[in-house]
Protein backbone atom coordinates (compact mmCIF):
# COMPACT_ATOMS: atom_id res chain seq x y z
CA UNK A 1 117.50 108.13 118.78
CA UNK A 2 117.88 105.42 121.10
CA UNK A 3 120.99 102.72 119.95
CA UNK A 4 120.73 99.71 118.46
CA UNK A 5 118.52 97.92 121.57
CA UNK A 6 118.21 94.37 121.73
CA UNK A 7 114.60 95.92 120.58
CA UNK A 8 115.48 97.81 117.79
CA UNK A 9 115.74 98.14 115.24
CA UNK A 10 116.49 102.03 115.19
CA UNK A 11 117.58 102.57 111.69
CA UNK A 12 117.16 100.60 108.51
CA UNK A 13 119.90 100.59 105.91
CA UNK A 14 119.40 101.69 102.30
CA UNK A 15 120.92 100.62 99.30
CA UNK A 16 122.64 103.99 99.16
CA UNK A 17 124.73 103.02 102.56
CA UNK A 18 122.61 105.67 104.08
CA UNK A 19 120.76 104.72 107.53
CA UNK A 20 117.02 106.19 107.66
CA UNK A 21 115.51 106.19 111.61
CA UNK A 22 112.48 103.50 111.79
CA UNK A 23 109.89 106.18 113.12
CA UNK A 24 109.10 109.57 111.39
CA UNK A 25 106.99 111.89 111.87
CA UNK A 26 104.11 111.91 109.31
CA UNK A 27 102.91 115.87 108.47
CA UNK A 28 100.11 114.25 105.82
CA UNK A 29 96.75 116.46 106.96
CA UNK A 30 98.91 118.30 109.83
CA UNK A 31 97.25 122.20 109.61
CA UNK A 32 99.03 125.30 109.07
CA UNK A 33 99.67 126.65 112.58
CA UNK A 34 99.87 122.97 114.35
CA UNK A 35 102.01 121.64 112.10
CA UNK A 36 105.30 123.22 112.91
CA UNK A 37 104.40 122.79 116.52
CA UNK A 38 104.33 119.26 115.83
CA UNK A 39 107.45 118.66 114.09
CA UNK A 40 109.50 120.84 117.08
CA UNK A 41 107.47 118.69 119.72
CA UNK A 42 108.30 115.74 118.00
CA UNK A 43 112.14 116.04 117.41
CA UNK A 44 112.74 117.09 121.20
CA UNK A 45 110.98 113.87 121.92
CA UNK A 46 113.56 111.92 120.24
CA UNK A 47 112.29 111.80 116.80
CA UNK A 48 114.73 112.00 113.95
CA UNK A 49 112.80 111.71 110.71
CA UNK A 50 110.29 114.19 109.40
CA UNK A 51 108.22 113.03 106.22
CA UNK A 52 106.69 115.81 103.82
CA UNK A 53 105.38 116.68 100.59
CA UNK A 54 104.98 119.34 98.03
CA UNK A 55 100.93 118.74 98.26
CA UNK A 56 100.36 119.02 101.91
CA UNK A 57 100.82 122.51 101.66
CA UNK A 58 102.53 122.66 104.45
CA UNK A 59 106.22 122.64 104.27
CA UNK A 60 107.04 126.72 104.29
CA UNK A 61 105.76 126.09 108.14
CA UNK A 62 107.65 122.77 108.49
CA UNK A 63 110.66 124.60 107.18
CA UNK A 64 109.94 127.31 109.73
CA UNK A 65 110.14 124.33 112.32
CA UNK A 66 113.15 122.96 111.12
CA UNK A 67 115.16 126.45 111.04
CA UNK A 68 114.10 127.52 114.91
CA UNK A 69 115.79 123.84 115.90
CA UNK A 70 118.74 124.11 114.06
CA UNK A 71 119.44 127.99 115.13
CA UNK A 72 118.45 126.67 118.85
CA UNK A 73 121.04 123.40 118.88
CA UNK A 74 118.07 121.10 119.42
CA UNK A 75 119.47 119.13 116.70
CA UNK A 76 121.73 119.43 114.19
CA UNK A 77 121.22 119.07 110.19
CA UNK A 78 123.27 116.19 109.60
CA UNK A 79 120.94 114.50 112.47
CA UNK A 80 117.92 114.71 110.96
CA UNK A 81 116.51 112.84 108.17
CA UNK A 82 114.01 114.81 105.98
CA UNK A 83 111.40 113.35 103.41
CA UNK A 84 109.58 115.15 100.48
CA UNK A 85 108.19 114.17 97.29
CA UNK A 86 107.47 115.05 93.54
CA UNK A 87 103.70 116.06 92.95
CA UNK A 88 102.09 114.57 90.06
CA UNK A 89 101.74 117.90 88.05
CA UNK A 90 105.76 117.93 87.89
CA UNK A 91 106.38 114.76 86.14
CA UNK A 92 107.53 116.08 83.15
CA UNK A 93 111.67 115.77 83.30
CA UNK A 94 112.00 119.85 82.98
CA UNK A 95 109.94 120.40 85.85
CA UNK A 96 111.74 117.75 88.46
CA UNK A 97 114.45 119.29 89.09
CA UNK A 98 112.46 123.16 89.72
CA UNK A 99 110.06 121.20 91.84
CA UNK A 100 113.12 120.02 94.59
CA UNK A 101 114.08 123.53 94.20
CA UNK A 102 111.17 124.86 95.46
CA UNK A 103 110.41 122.02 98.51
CA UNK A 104 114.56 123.02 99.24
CA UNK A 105 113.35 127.04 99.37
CA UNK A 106 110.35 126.42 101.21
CA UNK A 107 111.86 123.93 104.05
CA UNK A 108 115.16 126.28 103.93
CA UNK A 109 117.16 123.01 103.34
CA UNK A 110 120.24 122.79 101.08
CA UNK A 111 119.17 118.65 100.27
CA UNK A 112 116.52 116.33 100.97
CA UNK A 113 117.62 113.30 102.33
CA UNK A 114 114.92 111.10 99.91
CA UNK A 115 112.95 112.68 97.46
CA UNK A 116 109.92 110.46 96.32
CA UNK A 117 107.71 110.20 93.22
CA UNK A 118 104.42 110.72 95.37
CA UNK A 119 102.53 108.67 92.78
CA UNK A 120 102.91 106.71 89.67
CA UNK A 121 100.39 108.90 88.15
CA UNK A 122 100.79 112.26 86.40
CA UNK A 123 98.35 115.45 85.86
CA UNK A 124 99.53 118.41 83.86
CA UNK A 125 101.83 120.76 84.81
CA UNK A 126 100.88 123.60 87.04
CA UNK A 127 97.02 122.01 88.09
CA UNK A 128 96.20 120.74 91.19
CA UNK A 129 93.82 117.94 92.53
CA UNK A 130 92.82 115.06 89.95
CA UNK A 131 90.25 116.27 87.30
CA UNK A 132 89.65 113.99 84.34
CA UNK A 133 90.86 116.72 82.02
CA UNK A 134 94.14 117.27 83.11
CA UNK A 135 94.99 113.58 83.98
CA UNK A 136 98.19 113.33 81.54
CA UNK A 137 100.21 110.53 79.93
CA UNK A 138 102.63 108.48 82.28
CA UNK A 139 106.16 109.61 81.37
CA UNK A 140 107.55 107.41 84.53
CA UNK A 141 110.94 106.28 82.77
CA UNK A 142 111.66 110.15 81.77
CA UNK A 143 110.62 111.32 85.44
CA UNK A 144 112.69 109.10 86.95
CA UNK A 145 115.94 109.61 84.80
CA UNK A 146 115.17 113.15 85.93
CA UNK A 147 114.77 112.28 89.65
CA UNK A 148 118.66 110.01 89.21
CA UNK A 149 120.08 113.60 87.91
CA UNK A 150 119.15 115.19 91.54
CA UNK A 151 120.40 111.91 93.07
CA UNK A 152 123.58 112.70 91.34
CA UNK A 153 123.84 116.75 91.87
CA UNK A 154 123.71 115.66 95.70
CA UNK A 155 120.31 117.48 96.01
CA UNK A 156 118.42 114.30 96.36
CA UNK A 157 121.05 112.03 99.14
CA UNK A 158 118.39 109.46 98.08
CA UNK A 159 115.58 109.17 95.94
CA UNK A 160 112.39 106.33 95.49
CA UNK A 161 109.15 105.75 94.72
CA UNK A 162 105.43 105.81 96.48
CA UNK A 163 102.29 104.07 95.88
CA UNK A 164 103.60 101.53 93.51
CA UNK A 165 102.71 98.45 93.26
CA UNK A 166 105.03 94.83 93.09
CA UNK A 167 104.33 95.29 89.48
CA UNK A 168 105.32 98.61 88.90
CA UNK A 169 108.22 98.43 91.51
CA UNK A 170 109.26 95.63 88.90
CA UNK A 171 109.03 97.33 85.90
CA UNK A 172 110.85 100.78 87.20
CA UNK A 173 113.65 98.55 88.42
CA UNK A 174 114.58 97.48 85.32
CA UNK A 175 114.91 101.12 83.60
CA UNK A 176 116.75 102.51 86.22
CA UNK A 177 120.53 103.07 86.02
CA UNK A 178 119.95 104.39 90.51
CA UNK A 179 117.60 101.71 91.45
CA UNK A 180 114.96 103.66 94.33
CA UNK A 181 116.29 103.39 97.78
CA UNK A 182 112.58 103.47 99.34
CA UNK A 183 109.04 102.28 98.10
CA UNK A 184 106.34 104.23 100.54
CA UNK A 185 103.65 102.43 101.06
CA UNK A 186 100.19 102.07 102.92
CA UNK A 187 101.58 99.46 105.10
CA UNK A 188 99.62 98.63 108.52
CA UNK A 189 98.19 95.01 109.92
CA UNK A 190 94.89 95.35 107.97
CA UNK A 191 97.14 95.99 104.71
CA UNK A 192 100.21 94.06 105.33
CA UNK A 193 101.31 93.87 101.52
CA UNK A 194 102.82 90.59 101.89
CA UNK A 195 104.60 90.40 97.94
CA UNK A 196 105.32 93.71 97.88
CA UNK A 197 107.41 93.35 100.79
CA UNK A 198 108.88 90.09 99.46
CA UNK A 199 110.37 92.26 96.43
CA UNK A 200 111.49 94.93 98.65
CA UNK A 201 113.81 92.52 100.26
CA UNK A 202 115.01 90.49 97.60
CA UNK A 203 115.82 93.94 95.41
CA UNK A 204 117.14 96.07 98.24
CA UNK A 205 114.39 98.40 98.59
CA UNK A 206 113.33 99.64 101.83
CA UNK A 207 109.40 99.27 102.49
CA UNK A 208 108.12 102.54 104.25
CA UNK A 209 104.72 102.88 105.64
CA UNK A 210 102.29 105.57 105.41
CA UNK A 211 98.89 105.66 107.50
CA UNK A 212 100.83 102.64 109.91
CA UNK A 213 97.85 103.18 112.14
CA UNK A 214 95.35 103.24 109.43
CA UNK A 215 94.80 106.86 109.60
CA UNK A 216 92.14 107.48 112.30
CA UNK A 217 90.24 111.02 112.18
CA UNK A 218 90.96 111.45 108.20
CA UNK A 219 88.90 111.16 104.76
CA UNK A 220 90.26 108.16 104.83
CA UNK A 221 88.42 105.27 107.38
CA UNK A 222 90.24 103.06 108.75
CA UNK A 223 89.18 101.69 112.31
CA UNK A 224 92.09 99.24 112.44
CA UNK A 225 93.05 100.02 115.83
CA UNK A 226 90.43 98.47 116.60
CA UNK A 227 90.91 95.26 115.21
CA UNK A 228 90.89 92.61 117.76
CA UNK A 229 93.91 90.81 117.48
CA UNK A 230 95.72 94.31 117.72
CA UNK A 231 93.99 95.10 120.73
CA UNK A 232 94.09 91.76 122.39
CA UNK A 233 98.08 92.20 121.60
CA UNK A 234 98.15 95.41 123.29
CA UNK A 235 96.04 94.14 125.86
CA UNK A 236 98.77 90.92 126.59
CA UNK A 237 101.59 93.32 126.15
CA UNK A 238 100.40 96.59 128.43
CA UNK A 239 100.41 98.50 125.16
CA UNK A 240 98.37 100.89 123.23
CA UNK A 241 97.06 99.57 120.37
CA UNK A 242 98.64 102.14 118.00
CA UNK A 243 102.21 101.62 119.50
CA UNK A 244 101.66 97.60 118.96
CA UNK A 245 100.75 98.33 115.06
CA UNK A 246 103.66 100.73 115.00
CA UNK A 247 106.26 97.90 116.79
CA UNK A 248 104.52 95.41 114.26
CA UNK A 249 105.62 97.32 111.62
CA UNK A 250 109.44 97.84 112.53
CA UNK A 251 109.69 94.54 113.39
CA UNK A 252 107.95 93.34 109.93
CA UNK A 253 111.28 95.17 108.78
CA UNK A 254 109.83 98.66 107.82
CA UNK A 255 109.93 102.05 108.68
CA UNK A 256 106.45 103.97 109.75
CA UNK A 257 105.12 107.16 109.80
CA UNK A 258 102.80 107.76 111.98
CA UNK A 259 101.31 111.28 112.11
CA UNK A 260 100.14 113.41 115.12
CA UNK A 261 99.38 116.98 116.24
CA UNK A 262 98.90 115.71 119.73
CA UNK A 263 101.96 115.94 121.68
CA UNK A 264 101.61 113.13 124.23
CA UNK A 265 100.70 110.50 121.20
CA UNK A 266 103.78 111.35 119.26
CA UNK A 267 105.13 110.72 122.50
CA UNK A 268 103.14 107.71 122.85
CA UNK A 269 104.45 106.52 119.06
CA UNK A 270 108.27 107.33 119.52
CA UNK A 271 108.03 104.71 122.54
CA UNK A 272 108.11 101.40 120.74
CA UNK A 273 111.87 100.83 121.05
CA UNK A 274 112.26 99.21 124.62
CA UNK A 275 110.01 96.15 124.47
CA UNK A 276 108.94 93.93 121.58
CA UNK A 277 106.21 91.53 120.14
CA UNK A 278 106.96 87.85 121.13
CA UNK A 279 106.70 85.53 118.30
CA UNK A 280 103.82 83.34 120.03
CA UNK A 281 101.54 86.82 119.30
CA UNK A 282 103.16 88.32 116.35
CA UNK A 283 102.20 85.41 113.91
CA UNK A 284 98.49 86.04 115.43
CA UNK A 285 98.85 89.19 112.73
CA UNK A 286 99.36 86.71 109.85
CA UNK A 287 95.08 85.77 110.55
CA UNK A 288 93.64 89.64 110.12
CA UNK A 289 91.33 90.29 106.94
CA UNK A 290 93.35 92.05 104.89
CA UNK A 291 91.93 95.40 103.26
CA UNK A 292 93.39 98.48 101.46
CA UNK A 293 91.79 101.79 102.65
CA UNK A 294 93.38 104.61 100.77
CA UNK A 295 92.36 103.17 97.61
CA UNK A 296 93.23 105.92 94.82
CA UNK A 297 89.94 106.38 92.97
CA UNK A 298 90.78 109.86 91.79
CA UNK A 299 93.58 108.94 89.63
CA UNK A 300 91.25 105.80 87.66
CA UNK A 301 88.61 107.33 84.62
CA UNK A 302 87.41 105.20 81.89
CA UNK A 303 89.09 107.35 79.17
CA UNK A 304 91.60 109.95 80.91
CA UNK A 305 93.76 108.47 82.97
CA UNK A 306 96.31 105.57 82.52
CA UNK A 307 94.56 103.40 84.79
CA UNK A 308 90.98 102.36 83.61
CA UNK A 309 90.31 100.76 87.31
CA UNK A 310 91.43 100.06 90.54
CA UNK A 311 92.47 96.73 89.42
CA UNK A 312 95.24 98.46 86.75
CA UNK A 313 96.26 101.36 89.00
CA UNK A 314 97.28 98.64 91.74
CA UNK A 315 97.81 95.70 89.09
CA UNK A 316 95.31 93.57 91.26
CA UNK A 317 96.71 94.47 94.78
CA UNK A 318 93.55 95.47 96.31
């Protein structure tokens, strides 16, 4: 990683003491056989942060990745910061602690540097996907006295939340004895999540974004690169449009994870820390309609699931 530039910043600090890189490398809908290209590609471009998951199916090859550049002296453990987080079927407390173990076995890690409740939503044990009939009770207090026991074992350096809203940020900080380090977040200029972020920073929780570039070429549609302002900003600046959201975002005071298989844009995304946004066309973001895209409709059902509508699941931030 580049220092501290008069561009930075580089890092963010967490309220363990621990200091997470700004960019990582999203591997959300990166395919077996690309995505451990990806990840190698990525951390000999400078990258230092790799964010995963249980769900994406796809850590075995990430861990695959990560072995072949530590054996090689690319990089060394204690370099790299790695990501993963708790799928919903593993909420109950038992099953926390065997679900790390098995992200650990699979990306042939000894720790995860921040382990993440992937959603404040819960399905039972052993399903996948989101039918209605095995959407399960919340047990989020249990889970997450679960998820501070791997915090304190050392397994977990740091552990959080993702895709919770102010509300529920609020209500899990005052239950927890280890308040969460990190809140990830769809966080881009066409979802800027203004009070969300306000919490973050008056509690000490870092804001990470997910889909910082709105996720172009998923399910889910977001054209926000091309948004005018952005690309009237990039335009001004000699800039891409995706490496103008992706400075927006670190200097909004967040981290982003921007995800590509194609080596010259993860390039392209890693090369946001030698020039910045003047303030004359960073408050133009402050005008953008504001919209959410990944909206979570699979975890609402009228009698199944906790949340009865979008409105609940995302207590009115929508």
């Amino acid at each position: 990683m580049p220092g501290e530039s008069g561009n930075g910043p580089t890092h963010f600090d967490l309220n363990t003491g621990a200091r997470m890189p700004a960019v990582g490398l999203g591997t959300w809908k990166a395919l077996p056989g690309e995505v451990g290209q990806a990840v190698i590609n990525a951390v000999k471009v400078g990258y230092r942060h790799i964010d995963c998951a249980r769900v994406y199916d796809n850590e075995v090859e990430v861990g695959e990745a990560l072995k072949e550049l530590f054996s090689t002296g690319v990089v060394k453990r204690d370099e790299l910061w790695v990501t993963s987080k708790l799928w919903c079927s593993d909420h109950a407390p038992e099953d926390v602690s065997k679900a790390l173990t098995k992200t650990l076995q699979d990306l042939q890690l000894d720790y995860i540097d921040l382990y993440l409740i992937h959603w404040p939503f819960r399905t039972k044990t052993g399903t996948r996907g989101f039918d209605p009939e095995i959407m399960a009770p919340l047990c989020l207090p249990e889970t997450w006295a679960a998820m501070e026991g791997l915090y304190a074992s050392g397994q977990a350096r740091a552990i959080g939340v993702s895709n919770f809203s102010t509300r529920k940020l609020e209500d899990l900080l005052k239950y927890a004895k280890v308040p969460p380090a990190v809140n990830q977040v769809e966080c881009h200029p066409v979802w800027q999540q203004s009070s969300l972020h306000n919490l973050c920073k008056s509690t000490g929780v870092h804001l990470s974004a997910y889909s910082p570039l709105g996720s172009p070429g998923s399910w889910v549609k977001g054209e926000i690169l091309k948004e005018p302002i952005l690309t009237e900003v990039a335009e001004k600046l000699n800039k891409t449009p995706a490496q103008v959201a992706l400075r927006w975002g670190i200097q909004s005071g967040h981290s982003v994870l921007p995800k590509s298989i194609n080596e010259s844009r993860v390039k392209e995304n890693f090369s946001i820390f030698d020039w910045s946004i003047p303030p004359d066309l960073f408050s133009k973001f402050s005008s953008i309609h504001q919209q959410r895209l990944l909206r979570g409709d699979f975890a609402v059902h009228e009698s199944c699931s906790p949340y009865k509508s979008l409105e609940q699941l995302w207590d009115g931030e929508i």
